[in-house]
PDB file of N, CA and C in Angstrom:
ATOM      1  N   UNK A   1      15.301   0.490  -3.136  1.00  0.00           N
ATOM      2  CA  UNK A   1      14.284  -0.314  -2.488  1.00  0.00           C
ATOM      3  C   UNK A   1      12.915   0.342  -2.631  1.00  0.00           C
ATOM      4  N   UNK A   2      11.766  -0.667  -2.773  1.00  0.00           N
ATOM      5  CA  UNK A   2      10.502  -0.270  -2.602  1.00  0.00           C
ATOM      6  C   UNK A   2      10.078   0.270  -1.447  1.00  0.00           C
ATOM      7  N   UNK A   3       8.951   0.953  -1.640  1.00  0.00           N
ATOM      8  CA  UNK A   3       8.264   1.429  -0.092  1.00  0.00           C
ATOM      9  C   UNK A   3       7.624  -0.420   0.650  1.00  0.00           C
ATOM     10  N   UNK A   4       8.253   0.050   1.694  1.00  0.00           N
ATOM     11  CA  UNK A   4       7.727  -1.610   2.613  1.00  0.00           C
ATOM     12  C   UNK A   4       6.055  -1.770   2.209  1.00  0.00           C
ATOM     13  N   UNK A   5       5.286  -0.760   2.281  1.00  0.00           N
ATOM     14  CA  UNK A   5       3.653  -0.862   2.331  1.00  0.00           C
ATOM     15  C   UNK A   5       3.379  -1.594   0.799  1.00  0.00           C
ATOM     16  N   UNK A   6       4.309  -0.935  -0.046  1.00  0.00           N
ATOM     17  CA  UNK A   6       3.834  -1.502  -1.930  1.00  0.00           C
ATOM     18  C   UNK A   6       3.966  -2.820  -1.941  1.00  0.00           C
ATOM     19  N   UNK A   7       5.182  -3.160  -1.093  1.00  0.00           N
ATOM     20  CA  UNK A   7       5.299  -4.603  -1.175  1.00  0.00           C
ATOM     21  C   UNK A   7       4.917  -5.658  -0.751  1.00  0.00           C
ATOM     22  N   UNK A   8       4.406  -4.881   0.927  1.00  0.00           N
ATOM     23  CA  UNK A   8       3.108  -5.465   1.641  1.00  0.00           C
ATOM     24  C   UNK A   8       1.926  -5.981   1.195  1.00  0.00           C
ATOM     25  N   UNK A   9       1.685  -4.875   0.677  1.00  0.00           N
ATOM     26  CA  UNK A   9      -0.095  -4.961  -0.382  1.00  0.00           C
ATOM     27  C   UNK A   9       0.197  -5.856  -1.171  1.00  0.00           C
ATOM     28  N   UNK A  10       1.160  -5.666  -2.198  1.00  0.00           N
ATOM     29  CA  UNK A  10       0.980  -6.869  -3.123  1.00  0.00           C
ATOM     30  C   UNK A  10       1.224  -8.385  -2.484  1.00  0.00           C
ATOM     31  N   UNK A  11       1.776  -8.640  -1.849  1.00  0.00           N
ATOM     32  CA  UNK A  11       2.263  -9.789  -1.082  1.00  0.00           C
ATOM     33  C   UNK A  11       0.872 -10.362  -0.049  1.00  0.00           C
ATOM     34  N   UNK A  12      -0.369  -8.993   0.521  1.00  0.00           N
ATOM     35  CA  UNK A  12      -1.716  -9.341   0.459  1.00  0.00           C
ATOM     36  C   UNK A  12      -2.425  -9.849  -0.716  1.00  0.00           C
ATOM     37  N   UNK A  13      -2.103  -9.230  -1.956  1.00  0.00           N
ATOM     38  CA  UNK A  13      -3.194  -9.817  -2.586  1.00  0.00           C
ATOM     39  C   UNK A  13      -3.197 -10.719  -3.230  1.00  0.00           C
ATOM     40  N   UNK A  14      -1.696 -11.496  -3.047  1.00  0.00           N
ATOM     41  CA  UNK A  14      -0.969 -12.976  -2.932  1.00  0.00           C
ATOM     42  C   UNK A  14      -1.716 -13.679  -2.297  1.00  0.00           C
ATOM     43  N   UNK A  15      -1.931 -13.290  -1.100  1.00  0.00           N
ATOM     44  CA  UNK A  15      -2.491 -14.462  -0.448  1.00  0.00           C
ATOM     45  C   UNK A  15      -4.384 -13.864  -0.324  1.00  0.00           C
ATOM     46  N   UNK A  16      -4.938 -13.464  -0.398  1.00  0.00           N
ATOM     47  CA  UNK A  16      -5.937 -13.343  -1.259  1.00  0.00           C
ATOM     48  C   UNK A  16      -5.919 -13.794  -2.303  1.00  0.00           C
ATOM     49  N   UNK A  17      -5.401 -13.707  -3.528  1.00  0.00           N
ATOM     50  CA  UNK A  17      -5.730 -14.441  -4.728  1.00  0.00           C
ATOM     51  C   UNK A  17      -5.806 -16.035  -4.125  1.00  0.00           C
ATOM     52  N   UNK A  18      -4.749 -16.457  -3.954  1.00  0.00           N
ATOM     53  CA  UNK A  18      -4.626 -17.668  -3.240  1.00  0.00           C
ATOM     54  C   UNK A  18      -5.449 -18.268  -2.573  1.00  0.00           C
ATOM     55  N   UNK A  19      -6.484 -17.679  -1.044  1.00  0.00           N
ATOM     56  CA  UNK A  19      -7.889 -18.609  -0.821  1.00  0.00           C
ATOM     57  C   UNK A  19      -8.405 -17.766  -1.414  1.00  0.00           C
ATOM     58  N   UNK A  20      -9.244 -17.035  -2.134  1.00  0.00           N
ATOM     59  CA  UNK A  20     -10.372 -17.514  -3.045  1.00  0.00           C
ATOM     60  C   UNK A  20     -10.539 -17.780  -4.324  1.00  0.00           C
ATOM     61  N   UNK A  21      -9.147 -17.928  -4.676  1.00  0.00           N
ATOM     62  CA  UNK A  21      -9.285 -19.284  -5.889  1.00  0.00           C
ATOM     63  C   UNK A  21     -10.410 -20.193  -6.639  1.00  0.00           C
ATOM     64  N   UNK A  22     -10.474 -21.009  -5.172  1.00  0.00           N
ATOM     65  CA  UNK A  22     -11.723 -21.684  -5.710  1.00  0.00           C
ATOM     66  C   UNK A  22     -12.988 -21.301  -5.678  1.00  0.00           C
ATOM     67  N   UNK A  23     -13.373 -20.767  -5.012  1.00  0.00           N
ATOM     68  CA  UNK A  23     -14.767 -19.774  -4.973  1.00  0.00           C
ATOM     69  C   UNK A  23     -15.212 -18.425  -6.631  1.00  0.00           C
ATOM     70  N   UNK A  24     -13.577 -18.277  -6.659  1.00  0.00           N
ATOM     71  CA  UNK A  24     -14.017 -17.348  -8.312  1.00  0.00           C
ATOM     72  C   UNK A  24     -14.026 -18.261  -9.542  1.00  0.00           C
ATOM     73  N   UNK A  25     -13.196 -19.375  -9.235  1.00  0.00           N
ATOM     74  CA  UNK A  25     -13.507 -20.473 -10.050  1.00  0.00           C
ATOM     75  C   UNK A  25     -14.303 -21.098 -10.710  1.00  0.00           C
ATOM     76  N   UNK A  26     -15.378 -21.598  -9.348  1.00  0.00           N
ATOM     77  CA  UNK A  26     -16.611 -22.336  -9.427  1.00  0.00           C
ATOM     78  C   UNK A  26     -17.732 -20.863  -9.715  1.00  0.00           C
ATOM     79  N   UNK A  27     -17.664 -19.550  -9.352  1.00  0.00           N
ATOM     80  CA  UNK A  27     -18.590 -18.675  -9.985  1.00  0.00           C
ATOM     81  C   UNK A  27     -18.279 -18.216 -11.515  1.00  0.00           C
ATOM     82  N   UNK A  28     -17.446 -18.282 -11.903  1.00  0.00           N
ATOM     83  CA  UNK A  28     -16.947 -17.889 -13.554  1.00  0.00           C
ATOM     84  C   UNK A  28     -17.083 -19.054 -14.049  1.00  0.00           C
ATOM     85  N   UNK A  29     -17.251 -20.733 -13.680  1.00  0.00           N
ATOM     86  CA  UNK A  29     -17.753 -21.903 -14.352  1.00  0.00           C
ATOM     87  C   UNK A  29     -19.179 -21.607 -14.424  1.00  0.00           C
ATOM     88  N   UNK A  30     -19.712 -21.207 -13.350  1.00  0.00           N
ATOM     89  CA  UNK A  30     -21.204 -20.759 -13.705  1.00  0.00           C
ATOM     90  C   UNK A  30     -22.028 -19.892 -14.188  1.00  0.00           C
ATOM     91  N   UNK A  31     -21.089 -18.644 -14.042  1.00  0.00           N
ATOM     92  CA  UNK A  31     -21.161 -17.596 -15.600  1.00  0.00           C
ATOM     93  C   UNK A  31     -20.856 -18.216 -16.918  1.00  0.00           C
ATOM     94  N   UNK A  32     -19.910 -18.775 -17.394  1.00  0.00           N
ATOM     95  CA  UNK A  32     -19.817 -19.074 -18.452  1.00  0.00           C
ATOM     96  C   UNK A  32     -20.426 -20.256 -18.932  1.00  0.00           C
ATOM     97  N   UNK A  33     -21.138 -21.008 -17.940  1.00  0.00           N
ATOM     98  CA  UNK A  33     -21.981 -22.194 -18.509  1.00  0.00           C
ATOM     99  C   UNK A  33     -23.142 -21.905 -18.902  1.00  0.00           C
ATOM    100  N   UNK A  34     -23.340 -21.753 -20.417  1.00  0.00           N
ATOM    101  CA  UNK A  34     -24.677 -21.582 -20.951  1.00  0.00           C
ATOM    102  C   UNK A  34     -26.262 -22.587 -20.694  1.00  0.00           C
ATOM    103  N   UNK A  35     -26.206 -23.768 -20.199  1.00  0.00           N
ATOM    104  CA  UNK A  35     -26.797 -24.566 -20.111  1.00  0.00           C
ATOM    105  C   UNK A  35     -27.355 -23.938 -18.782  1.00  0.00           C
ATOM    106  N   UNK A  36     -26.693 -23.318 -18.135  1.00  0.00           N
ATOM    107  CA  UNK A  36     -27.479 -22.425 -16.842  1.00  0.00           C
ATOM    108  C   UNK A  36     -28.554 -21.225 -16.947  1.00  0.00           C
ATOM    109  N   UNK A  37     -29.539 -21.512 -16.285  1.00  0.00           N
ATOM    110  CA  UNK A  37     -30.445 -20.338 -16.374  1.00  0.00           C
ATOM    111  C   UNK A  37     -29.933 -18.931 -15.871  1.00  0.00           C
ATOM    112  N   UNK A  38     -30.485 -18.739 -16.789  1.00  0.00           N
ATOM    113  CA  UNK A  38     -30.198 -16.737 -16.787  1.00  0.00           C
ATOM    114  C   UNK A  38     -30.268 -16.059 -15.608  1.00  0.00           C
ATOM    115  N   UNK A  39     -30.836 -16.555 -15.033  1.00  0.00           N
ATOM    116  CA  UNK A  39     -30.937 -15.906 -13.372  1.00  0.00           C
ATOM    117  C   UNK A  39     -30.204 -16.460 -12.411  1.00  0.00           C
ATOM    118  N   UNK A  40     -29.604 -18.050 -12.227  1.00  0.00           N
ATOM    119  CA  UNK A  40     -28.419 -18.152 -11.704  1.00  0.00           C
ATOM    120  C   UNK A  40     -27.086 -17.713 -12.348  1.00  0.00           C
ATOM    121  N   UNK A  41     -27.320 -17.346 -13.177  1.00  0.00           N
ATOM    122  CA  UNK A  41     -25.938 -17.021 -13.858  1.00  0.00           C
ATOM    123  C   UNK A  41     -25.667 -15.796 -13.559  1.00  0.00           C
ATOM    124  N   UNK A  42     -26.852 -15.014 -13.422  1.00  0.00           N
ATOM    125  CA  UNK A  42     -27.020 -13.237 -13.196  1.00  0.00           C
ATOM    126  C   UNK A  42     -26.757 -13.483 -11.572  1.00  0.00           C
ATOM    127  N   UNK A  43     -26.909 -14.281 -10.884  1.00  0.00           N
ATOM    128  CA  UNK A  43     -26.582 -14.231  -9.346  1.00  0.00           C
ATOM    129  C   UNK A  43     -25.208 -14.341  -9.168  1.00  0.00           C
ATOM    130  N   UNK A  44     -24.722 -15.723 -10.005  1.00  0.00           N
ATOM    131  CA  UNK A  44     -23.484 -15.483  -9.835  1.00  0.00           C
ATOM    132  C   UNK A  44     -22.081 -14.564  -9.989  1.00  0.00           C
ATOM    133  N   UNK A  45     -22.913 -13.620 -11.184  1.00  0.00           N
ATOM    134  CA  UNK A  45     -22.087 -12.553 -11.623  1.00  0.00           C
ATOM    135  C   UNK A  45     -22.016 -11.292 -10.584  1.00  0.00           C
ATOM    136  N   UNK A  46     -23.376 -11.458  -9.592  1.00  0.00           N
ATOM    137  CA  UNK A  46     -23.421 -10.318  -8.507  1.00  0.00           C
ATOM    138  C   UNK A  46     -22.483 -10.922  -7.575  1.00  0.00           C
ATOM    139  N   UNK A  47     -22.472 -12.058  -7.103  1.00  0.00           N
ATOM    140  CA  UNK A  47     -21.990 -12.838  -5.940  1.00  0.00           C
ATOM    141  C   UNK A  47     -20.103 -12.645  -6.173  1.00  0.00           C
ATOM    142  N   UNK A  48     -19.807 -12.812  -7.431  1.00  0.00           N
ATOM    143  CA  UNK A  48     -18.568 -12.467  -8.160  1.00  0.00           C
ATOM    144  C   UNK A  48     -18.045 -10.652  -8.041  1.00  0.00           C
ATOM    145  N   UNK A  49     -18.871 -10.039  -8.269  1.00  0.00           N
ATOM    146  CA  UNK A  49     -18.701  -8.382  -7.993  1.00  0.00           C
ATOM    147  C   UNK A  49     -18.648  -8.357  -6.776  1.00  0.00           C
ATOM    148  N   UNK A  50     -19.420  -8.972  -5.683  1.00  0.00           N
ATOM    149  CA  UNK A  50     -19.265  -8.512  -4.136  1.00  0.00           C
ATOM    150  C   UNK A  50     -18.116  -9.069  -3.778  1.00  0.00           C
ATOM    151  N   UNK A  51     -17.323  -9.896  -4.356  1.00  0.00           N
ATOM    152  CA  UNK A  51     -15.847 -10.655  -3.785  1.00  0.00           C
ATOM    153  C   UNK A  51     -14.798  -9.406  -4.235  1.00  0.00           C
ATOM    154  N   UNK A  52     -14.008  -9.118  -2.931  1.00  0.00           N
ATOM    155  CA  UNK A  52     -12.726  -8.374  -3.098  1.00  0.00           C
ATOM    156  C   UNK A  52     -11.841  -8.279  -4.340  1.00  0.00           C
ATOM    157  N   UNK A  53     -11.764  -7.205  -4.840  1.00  0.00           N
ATOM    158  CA  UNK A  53     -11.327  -6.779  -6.660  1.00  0.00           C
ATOM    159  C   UNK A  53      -9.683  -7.638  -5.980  1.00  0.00           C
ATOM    160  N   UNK A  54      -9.244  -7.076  -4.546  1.00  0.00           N
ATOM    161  CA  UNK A  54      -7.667  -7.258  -4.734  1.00  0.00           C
ATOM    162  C   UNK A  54      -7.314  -9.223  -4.701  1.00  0.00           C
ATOM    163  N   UNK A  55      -8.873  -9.832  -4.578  1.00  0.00           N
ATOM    164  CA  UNK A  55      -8.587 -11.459  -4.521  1.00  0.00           C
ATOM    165  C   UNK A  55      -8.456 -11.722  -6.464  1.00  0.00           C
ATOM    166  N   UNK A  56      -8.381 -11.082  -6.849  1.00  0.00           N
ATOM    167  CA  UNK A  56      -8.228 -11.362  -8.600  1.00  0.00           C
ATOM    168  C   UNK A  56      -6.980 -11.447  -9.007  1.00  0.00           C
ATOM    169  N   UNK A  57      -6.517 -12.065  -9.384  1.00  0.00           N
ATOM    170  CA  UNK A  57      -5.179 -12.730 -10.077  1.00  0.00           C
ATOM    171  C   UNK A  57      -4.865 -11.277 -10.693  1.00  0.00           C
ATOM    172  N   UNK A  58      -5.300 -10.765 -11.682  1.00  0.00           N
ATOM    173  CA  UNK A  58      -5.030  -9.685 -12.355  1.00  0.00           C
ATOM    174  C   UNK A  58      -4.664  -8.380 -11.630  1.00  0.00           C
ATOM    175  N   UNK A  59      -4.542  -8.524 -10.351  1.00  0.00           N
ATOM    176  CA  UNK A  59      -4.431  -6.944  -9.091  1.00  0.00           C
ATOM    177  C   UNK A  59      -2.786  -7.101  -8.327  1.00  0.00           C
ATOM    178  N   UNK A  60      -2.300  -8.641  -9.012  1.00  0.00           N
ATOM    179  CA  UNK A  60      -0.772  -8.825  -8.130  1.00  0.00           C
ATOM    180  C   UNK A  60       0.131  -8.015  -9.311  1.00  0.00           C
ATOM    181  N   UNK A  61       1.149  -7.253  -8.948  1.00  0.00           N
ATOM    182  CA  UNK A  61       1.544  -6.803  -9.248  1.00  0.00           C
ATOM    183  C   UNK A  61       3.288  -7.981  -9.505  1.00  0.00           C
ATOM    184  N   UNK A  62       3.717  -7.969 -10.543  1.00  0.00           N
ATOM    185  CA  UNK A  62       5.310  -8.519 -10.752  1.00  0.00           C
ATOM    186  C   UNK A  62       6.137  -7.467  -9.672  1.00  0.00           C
ATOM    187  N   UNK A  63       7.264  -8.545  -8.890  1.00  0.00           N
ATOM    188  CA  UNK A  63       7.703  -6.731  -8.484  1.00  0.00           C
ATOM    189  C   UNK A  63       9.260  -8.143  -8.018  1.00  0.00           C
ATOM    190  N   UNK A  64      10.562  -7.194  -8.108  1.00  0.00           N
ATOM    191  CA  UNK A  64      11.504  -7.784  -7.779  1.00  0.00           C
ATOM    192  C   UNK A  64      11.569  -8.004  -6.314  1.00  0.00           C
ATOM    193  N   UNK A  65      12.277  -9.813  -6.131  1.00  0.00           N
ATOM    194  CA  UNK A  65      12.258 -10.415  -5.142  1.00  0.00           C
ATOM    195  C   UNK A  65      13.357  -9.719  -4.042  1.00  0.00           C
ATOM    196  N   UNK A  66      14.104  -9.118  -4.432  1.00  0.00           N
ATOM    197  CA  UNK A  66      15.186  -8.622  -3.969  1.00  0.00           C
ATOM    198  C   UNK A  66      15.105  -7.094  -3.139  1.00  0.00           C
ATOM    199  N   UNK A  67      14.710  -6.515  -4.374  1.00  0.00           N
ATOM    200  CA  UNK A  67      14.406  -5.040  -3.969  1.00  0.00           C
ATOM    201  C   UNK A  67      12.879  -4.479  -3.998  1.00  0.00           C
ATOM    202  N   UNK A  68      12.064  -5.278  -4.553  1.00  0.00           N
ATOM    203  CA  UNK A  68      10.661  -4.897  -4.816  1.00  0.00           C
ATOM    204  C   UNK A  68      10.213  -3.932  -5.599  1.00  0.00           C
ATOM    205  N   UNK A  69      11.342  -3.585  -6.708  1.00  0.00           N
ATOM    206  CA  UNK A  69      10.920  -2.977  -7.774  1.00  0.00           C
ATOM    207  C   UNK A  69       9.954  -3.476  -8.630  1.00  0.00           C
ATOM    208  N   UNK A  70       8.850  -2.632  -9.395  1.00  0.00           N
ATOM    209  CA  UNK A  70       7.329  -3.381 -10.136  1.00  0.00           C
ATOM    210  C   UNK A  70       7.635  -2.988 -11.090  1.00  0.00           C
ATOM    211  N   UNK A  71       8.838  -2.561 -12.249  1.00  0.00           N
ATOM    212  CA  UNK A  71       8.775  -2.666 -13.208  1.00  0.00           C
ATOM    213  C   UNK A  71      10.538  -2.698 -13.820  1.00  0.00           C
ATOM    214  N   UNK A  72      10.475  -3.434 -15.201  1.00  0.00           N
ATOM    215  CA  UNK A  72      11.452  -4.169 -15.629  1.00  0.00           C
ATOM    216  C   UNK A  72      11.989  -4.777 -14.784  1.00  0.00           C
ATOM    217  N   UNK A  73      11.314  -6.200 -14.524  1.00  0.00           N
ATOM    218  CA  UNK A  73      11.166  -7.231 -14.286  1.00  0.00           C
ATOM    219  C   UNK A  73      11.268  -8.658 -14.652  1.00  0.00           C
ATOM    220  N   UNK A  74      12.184  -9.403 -14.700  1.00  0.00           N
ATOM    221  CA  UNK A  74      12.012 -10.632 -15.727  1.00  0.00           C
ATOM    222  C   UNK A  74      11.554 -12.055 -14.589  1.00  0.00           C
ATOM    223  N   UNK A  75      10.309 -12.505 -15.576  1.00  0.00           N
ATOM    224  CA  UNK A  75       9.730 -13.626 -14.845  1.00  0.00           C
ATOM    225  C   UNK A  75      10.317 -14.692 -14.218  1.00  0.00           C
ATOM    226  N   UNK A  76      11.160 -15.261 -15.097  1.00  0.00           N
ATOM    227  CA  UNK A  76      11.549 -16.671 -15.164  1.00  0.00           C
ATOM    228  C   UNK A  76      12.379 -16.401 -13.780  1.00  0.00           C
ATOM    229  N   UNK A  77      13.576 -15.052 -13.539  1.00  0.00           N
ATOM    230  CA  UNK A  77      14.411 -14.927 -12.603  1.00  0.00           C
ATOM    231  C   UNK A  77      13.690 -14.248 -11.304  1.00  0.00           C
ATOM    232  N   UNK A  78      12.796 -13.535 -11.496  1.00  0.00           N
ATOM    233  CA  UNK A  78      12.189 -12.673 -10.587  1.00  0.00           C
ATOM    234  C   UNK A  78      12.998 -12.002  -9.996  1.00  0.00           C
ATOM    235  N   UNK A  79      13.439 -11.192 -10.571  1.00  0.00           N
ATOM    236  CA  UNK A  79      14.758 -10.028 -10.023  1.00  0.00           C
ATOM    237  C   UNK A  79      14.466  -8.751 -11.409  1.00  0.00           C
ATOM    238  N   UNK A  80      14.351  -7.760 -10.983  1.00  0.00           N
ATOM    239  CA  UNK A  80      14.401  -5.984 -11.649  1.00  0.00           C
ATOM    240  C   UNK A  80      16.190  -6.664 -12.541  1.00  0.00           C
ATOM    241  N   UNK A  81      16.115  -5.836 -13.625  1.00  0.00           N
ATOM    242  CA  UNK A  81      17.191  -5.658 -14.530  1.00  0.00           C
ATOM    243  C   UNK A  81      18.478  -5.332 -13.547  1.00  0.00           C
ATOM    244  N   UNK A  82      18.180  -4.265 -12.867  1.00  0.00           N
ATOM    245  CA  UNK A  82      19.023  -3.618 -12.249  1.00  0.00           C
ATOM    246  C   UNK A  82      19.963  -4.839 -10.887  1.00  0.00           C
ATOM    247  N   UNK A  83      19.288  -5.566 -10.214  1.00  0.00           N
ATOM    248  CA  UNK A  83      19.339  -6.019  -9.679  1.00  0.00           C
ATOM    249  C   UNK A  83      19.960  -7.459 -10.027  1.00  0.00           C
ATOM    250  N   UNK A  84      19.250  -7.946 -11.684  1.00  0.00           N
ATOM    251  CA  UNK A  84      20.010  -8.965 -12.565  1.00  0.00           C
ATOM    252  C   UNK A  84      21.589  -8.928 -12.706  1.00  0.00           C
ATOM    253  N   UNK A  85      21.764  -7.845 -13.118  1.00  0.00           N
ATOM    254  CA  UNK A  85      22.688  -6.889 -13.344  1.00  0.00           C
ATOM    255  C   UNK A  85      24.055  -7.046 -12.631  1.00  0.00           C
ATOM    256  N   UNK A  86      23.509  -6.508 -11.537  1.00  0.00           N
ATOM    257  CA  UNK A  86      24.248  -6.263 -10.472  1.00  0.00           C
ATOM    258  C   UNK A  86      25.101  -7.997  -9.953  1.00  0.00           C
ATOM    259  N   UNK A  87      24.182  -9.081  -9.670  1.00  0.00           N
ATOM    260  CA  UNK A  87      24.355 -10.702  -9.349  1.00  0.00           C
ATOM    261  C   UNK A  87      25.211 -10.681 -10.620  1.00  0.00           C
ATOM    262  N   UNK A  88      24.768 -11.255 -11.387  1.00  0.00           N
ATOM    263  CA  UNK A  88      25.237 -11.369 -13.115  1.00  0.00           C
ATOM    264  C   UNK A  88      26.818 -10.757 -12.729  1.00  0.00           C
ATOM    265  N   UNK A  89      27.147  -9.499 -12.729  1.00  0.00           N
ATOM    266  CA  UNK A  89      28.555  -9.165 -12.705  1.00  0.00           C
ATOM    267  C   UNK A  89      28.966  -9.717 -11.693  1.00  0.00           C
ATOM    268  N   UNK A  90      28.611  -9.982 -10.230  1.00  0.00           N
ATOM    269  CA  UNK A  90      29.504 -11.294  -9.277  1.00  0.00           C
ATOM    270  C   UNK A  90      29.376 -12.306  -9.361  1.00  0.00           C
ATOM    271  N   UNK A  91      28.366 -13.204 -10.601  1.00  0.00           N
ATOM    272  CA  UNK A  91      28.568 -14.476 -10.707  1.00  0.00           C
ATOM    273  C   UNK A  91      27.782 -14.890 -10.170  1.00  0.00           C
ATOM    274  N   UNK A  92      27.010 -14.494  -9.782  1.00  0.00           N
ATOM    275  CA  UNK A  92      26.485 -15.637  -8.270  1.00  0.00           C
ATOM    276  C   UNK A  92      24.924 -16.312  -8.885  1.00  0.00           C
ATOM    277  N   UNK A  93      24.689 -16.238 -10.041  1.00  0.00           N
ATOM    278  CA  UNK A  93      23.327 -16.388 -11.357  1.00  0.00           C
ATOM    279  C   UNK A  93      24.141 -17.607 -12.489  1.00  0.00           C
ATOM    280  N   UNK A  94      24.042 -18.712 -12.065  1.00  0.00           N
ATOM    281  CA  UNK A  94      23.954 -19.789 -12.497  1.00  0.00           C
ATOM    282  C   UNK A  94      23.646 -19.829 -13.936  1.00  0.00           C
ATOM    283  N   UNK A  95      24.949 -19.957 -15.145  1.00  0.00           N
ATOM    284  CA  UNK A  95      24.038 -19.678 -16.447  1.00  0.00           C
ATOM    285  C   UNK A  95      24.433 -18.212 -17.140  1.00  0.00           C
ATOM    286  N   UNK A  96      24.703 -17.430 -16.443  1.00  0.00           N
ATOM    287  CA  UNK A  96      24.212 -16.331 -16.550  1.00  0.00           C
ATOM    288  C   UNK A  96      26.147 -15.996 -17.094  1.00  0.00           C
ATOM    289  N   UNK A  97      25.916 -15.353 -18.943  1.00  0.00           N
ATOM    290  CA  UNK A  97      27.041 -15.057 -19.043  1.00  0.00           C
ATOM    291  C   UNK A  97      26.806 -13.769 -19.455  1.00  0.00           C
ATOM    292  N   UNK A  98      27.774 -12.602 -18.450  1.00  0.00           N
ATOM    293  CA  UNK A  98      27.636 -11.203 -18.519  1.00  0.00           C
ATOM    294  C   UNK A  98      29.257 -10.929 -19.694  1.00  0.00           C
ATOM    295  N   UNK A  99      28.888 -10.145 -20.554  1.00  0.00           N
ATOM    296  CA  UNK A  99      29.562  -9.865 -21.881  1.00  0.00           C
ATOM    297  C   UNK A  99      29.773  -8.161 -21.231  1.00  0.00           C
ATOM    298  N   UNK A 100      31.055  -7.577 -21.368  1.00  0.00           N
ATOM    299  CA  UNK A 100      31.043  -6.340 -21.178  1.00  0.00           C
ATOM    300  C   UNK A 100      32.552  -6.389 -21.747  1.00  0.00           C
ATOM    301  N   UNK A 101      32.716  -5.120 -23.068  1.00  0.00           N
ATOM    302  CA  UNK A 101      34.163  -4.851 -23.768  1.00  0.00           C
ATOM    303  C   UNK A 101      33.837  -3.808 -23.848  1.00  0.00           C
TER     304      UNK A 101
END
């Protein structure tokens, strides 16, 4: 098992990413819109730096649903190898054919 706090934090910056969504949205439409003057665009890029690094999509960490391991990880199942693994040999993973000779 993970430390409770690793899994905490990331599970914050879940829901941080989550409301301000639309607020980094509508400021990176206005950074990247060239038809905008250079000085709202330069505001918006400050207004964008003062928003919390951990509200960025890119700061959540993958981490297994089970045990909260953050690495070897598979998306589609959201479960650590180890943990795949483990279901997979009792069956209980739908699909899932475990090969062992």
């Amino acid at each position: 098992m993970a430390k409770k706090s690793a899994v905490e934090k990331n599970n914050r910056r879940k829901r941080m990413t989550k409301n301000a969504a639309a607020g980094r949205a509508r400021l990176k439409a206005i950074i990247a819109d060239k038809k905008v003057p250079m000085e709202e665009r330069f505001a918006a890029t400050l207004k964008l730096a003062e928003m919390p690094r951990n509200s960025s999509a890119t700061r959540i960490r993958n981490r297994c649903e089970l045990t909260g391991r953050p690495r070897a990880t598979y998306r589609k199942n959201k479960l650590s190898r180890i943990a795949l693994r483990e279901l997979g040999s009792k069956g209980l993973i739908p699909g899932l054919v475990k090969s062992s000779w």
